[in-house]
Protein backbone atom coordinates (compact mmCIF):
# COMPACT_ATOMS: atom_id res chain seq x y z
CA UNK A 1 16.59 -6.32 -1.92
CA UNK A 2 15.87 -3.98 0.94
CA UNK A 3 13.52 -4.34 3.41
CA UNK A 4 13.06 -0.79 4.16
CA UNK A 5 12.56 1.50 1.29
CA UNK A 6 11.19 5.17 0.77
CA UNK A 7 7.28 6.06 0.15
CA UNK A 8 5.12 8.79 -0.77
CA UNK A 9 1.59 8.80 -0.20
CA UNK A 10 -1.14 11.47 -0.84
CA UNK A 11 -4.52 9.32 -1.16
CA UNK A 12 -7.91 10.39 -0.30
CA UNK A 13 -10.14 8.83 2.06
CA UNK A 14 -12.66 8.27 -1.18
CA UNK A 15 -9.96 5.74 -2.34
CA UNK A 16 -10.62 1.83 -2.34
CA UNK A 17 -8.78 -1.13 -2.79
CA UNK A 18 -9.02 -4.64 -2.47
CA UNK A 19 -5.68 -6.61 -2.76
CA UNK A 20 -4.29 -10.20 -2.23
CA UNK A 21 -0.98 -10.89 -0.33
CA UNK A 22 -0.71 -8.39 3.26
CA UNK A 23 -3.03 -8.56 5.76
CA UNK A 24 -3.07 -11.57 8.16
CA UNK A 25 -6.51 -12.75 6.30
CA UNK A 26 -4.74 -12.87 3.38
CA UNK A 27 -1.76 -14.90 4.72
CA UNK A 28 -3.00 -18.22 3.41
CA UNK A 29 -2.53 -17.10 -0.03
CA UNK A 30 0.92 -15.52 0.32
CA UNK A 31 2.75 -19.13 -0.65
CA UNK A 32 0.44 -19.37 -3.93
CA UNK A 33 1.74 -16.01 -5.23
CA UNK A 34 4.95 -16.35 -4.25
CA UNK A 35 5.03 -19.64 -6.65
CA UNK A 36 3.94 -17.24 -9.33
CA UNK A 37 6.86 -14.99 -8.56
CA UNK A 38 4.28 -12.12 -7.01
CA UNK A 39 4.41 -10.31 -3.94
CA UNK A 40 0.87 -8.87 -4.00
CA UNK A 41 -2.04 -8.22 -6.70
CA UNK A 42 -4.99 -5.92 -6.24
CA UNK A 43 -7.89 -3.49 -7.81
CA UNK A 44 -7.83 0.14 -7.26
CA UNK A 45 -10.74 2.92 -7.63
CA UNK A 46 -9.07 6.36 -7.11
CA UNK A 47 -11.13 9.24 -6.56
CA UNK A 48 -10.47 12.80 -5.38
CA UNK A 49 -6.54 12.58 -5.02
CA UNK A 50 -4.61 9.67 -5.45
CA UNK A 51 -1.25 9.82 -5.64
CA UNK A 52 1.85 7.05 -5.22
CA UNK A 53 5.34 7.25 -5.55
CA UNK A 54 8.42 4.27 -4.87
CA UNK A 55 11.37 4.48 -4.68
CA UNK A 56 14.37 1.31 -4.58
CA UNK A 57 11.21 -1.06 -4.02
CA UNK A 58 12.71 -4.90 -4.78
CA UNK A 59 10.26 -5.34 -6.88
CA UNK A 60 8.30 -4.29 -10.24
CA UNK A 61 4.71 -2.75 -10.33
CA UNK A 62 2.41 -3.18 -12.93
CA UNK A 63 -0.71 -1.23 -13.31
CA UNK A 64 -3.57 -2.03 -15.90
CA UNK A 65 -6.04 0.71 -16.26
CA UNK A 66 -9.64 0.04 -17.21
CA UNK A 67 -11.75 3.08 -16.97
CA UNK A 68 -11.01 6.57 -16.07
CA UNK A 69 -7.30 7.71 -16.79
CA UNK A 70 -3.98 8.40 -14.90
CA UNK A 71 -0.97 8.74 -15.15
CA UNK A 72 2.71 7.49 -14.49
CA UNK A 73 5.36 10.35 -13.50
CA UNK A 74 8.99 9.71 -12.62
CA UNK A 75 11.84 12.34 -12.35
CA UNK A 76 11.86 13.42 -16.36
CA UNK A 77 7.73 13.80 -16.39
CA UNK A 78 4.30 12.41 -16.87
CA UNK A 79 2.49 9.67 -19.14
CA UNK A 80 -0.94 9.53 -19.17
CA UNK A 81 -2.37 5.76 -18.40
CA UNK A 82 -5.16 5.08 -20.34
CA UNK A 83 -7.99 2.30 -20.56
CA UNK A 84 -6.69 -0.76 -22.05
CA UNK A 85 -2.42 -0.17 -21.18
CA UNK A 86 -0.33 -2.01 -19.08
CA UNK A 87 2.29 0.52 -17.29
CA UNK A 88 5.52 -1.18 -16.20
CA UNK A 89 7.49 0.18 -13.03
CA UNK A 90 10.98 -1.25 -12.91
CA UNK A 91 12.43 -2.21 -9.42
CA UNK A 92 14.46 -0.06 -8.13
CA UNK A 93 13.62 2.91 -9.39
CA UNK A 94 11.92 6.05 -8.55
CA UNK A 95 8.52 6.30 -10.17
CA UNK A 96 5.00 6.95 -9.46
CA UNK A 97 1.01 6.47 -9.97
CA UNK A 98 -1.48 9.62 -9.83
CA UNK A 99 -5.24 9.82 -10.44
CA UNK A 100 -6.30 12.72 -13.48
CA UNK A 101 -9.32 13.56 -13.31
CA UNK A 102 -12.32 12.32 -11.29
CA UNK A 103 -12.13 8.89 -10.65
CA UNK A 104 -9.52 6.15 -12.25
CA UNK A 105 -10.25 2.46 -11.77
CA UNK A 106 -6.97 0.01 -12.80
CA UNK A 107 -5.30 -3.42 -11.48
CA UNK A 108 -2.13 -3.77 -10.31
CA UNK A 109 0.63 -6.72 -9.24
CA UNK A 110 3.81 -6.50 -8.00
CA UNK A 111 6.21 -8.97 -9.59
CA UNK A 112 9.36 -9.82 -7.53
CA UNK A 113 12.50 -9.15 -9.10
CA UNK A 114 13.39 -12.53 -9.86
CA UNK A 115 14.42 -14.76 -13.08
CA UNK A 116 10.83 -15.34 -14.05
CA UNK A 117 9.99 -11.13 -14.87
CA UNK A 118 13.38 -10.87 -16.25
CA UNK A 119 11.55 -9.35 -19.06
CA UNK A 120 10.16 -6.47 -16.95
CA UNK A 121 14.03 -4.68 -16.01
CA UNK A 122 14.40 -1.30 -17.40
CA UNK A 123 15.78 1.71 -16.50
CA UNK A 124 12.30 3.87 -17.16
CA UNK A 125 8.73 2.83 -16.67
CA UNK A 126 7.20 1.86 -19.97
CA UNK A 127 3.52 1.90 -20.82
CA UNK A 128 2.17 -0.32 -24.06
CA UNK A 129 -1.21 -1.50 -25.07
CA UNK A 130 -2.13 -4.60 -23.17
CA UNK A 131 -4.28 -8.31 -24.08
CA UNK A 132 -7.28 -8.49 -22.49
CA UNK A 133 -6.81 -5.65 -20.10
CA UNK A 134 -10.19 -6.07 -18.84
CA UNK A 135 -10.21 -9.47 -18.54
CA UNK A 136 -7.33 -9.46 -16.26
CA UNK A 137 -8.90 -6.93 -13.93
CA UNK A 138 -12.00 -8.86 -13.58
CA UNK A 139 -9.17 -12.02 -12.88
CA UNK A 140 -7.46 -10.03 -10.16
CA UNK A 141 -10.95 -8.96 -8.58
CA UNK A 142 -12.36 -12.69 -8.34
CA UNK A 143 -9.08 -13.42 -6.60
CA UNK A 144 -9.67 -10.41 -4.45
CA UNK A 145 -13.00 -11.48 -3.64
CA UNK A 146 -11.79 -15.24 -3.25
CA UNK A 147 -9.62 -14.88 -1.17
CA UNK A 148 -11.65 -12.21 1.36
CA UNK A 149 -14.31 -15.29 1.17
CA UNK A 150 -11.83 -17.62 2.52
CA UNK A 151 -12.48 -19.59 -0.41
CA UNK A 152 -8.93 -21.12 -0.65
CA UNK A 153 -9.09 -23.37 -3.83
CA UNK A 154 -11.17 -21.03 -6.00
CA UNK A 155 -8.50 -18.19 -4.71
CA UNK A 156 -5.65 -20.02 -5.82
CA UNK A 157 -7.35 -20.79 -9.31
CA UNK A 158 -8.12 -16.97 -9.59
CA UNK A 159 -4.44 -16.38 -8.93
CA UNK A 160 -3.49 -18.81 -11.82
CA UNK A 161 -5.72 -17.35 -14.14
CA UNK A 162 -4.86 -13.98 -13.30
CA UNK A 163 -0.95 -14.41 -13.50
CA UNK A 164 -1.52 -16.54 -16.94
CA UNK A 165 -3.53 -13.17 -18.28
CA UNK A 166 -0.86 -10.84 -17.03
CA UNK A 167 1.76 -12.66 -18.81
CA UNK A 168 -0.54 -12.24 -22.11
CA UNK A 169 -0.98 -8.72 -21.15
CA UNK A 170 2.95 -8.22 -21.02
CA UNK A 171 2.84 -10.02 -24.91
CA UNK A 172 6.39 -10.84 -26.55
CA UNK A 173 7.27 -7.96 -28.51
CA UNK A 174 10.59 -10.75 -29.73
CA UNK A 175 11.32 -14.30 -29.18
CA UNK A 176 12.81 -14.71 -25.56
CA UNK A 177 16.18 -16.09 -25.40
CA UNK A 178 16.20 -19.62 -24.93
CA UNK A 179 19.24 -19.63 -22.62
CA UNK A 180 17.78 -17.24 -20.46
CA UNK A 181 14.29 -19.08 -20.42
CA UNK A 182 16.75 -22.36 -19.35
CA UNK A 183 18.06 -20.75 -16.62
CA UNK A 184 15.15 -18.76 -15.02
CA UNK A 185 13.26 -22.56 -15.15
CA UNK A 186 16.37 -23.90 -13.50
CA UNK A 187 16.31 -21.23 -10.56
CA UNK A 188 12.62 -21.76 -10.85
CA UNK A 189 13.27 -25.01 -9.53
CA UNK A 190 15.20 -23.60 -6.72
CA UNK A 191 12.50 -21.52 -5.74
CA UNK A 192 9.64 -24.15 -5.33
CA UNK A 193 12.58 -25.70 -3.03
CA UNK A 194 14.93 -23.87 -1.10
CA UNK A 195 15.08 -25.94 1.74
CA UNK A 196 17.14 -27.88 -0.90
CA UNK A 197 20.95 -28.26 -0.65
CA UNK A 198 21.58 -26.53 -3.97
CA UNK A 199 25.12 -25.87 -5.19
CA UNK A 200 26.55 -24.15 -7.70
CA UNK A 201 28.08 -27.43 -9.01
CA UNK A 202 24.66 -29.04 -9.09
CA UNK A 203 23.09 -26.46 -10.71
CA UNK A 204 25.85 -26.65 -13.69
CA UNK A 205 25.69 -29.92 -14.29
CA UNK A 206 21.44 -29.93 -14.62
CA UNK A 207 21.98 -26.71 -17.27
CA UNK A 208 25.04 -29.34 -18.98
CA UNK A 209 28.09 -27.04 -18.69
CA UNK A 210 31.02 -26.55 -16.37
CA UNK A 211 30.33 -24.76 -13.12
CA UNK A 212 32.58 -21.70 -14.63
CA UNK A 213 30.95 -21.25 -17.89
CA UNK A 214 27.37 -21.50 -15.81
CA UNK A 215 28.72 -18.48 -13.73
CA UNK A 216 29.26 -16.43 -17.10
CA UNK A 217 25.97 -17.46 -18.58
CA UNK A 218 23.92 -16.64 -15.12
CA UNK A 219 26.24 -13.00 -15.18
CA UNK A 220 25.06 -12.35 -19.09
CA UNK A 221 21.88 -13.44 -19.15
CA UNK A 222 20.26 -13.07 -15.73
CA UNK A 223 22.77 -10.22 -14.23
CA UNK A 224 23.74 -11.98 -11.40
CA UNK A 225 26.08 -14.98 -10.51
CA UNK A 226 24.32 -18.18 -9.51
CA UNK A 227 25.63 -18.01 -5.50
CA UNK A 228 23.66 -14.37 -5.88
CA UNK A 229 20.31 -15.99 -7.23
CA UNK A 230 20.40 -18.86 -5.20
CA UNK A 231 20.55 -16.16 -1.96
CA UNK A 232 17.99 -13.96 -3.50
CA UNK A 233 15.61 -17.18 -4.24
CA UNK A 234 16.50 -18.13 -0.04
CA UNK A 235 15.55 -14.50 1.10
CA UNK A 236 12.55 -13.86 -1.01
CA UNK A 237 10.92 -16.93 0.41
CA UNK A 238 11.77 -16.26 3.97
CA UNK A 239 9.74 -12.92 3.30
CA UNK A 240 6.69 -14.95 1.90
CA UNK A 241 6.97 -17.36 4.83
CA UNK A 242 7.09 -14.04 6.95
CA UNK A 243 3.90 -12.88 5.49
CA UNK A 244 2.15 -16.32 5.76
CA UNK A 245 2.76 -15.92 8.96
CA UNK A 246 5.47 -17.96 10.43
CA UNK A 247 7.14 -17.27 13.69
CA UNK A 248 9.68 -19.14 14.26
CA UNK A 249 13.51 -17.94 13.12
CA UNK A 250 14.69 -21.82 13.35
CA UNK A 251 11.90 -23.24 11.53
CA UNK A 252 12.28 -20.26 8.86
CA UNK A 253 16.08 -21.05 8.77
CA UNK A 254 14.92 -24.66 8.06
CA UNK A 255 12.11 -23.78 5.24
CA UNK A 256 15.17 -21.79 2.98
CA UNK A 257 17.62 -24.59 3.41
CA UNK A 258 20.11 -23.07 6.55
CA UNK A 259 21.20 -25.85 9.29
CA UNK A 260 22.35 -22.88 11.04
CA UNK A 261 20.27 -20.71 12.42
CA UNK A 262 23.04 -18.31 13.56
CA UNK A 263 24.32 -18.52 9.36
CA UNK A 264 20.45 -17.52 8.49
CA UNK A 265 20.09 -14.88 10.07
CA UNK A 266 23.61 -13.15 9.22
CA UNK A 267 22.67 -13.61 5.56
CA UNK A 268 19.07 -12.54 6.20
CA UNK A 269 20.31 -9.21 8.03
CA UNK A 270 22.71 -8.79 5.81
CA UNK A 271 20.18 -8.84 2.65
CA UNK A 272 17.57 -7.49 4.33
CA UNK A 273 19.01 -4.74 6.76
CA UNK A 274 17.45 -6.05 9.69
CA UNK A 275 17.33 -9.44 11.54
CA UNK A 276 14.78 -11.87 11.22
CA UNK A 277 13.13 -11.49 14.48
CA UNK A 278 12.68 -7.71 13.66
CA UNK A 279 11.29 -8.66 10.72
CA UNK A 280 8.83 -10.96 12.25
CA UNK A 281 7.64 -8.11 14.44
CA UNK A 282 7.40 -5.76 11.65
CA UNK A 283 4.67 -8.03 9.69
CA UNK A 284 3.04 -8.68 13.45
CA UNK A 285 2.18 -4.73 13.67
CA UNK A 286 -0.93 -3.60 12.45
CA UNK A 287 -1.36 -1.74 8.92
CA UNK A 288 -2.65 1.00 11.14
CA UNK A 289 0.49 1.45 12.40
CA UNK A 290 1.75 2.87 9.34
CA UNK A 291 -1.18 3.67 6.74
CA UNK A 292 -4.71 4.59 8.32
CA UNK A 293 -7.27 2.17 7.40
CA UNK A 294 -10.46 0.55 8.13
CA UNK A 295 -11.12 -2.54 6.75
CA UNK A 296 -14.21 -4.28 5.76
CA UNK A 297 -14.13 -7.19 4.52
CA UNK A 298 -10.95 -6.80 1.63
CA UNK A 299 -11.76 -3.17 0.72
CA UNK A 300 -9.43 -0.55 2.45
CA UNK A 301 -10.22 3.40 2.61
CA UNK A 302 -6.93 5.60 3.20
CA UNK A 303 -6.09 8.63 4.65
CA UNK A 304 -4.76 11.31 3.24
CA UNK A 305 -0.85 12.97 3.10
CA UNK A 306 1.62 10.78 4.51
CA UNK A 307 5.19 10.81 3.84
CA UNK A 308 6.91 8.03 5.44
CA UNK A 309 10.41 5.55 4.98
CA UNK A 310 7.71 1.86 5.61
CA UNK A 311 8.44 -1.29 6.11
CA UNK A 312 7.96 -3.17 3.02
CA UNK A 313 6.66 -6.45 4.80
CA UNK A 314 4.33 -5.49 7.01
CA UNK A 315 0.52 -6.28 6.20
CA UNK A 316 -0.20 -2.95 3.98
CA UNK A 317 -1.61 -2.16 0.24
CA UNK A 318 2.03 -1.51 -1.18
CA UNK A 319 0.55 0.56 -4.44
């Protein structure tokens, strides 16, 4: 999961976007998404020239349009993105938005790459008919507007809603595997408390099987071993905490479940590619710093042409 990955940006200052999970007003939320297993959720209207491309981002994107079309390009081509289709961006890979035509309005979240999306991994971006692809839109946009109200409670509710119509949206094209499900609730569980002292061992014996055979299961169905997960589940909420705004590197150590601080932020650098402290001052600077915007109340307006290697927790609209 780096922290640093590689951008490409070519939006029009006619662009706007309201989103949920980077700036500092939108810091109080960060912890409720994060329980969903989302880094960030927003609306877009792209007009003029709009025109986004990731690549090695930690996490999926998913883009819902709802009036207007675009289009999702990676190396081998383009796929038009119509009204009514859910576009899935795997993590890690190199793919792309862009506006066709005159104006393209669509919704967007960013799932972290963690047991809960397992269902989103891929090696290409996929685009499919979605479930109430309006409805979710106007879901997203309520939390949007929520949120830039300081309206904490109905905000969180919005962000329920919205992640319970995005799951419809995704649909289950064949029953999941129930192993699978059992494990992703397990680490689920991890998650909503890493300050925990989970164990391998611990984790076996709550899933019923010996530590070994829970090692092969996490390999086959989740990819990774269960000392893996349980770092990536530490790390990805020490970047939420980040976001919400925490300061401290000792009391961040103490939130994932490190009783040394010197331990946390080896692993954290090592995971991350920076130390925690940098990364602290990274989500202190200003979006300004690396996207021009002005920003009234949660609507943002971009400029144009910028090719940049971003940080990819600082306060900034990350579609």
């Amino acid at each position: 999961m780096p922290l640093i990955y590689q951008e490409r940006l070519d939006i029009s200052p006619a662009c706007r976007q309201s989103f949920i999970g980077g700036q500092p007003f939108h810091r109080p939320h960060v912890p409720t998404l994060f329980d969903h297993g989302i880094l960030m959720m927003g609306i877009t209207e792209a007009r003029e020239r709009y025109e986004v491309e990731r690549i090695g981002v930690s996490w999926h994107v998913a883009a819902i349009g709802l009036e207007g079309e675009g289009e999702v390009f990676d190396e081998a081509g383009s796929r038009p993105l119509r009204p009514g289709q859910l576009a899935v961006l795997p993590a890690l890979g190199r793919a792309g938005l862009r506006l066709v035509g005159a104006c393209w309005r669509f919704a967007w979240l960013l799932p972290y790459d963690r047991p809960r999306w397992a269902g989103l991994h891929g090696a290409l971006p996929t685009i499919a008919p979605a479930v109430g692809a309006e409805s979710l839109y106007h879901a997203i946009a309520l939390a949007c507007g929520e949120a830039a109200l300081a309206e904490q409670g109905q905000a969180t509710a919005a962000i329920g809603l919205a992640v319970t119509l995005f799951e419809r949206a995704l649909g289950q094209p064949r029953p999941a595997d129930a192993t699978a499900q059992r494990l992703a609730a397990l680490f689920g569980r991890v998650e909503a408390a890493p300050a925990e002292d989970w164990r391998t061992e611990q984790l076996a014996a709550l899933h019923g099987v010996s530590p070994t055979h829970f090692h092969r299961l996490c390999r086959q169905h989740l990819g990774r071993s269960p000392r893996t997960l349980l770092l990536e589940a530490r790390m990805a909420r020490a970047q939420a905490l980040i976001l919400a705004g925490q300061d401290s590197v000792t009391e961040l150590a103490l939130a994932v479940g490190y009783r040394e601080i010197a331990s946390f932020s080896r692993r954290f650098a090592q995971h991350f590619g920076t130390p925690p402290s940098a990364a602290i001052r990274q989500a202190r600077e200003p979006a300004a710093a690396a996207i021009p915007a002005h920003q009234s109340g949660s609507e943002h307006h971009h400029g144009a042409s910028l090719h940049a290697t971003a940080a990819a927790m600082p306060g900034k609209p990350l579609i």
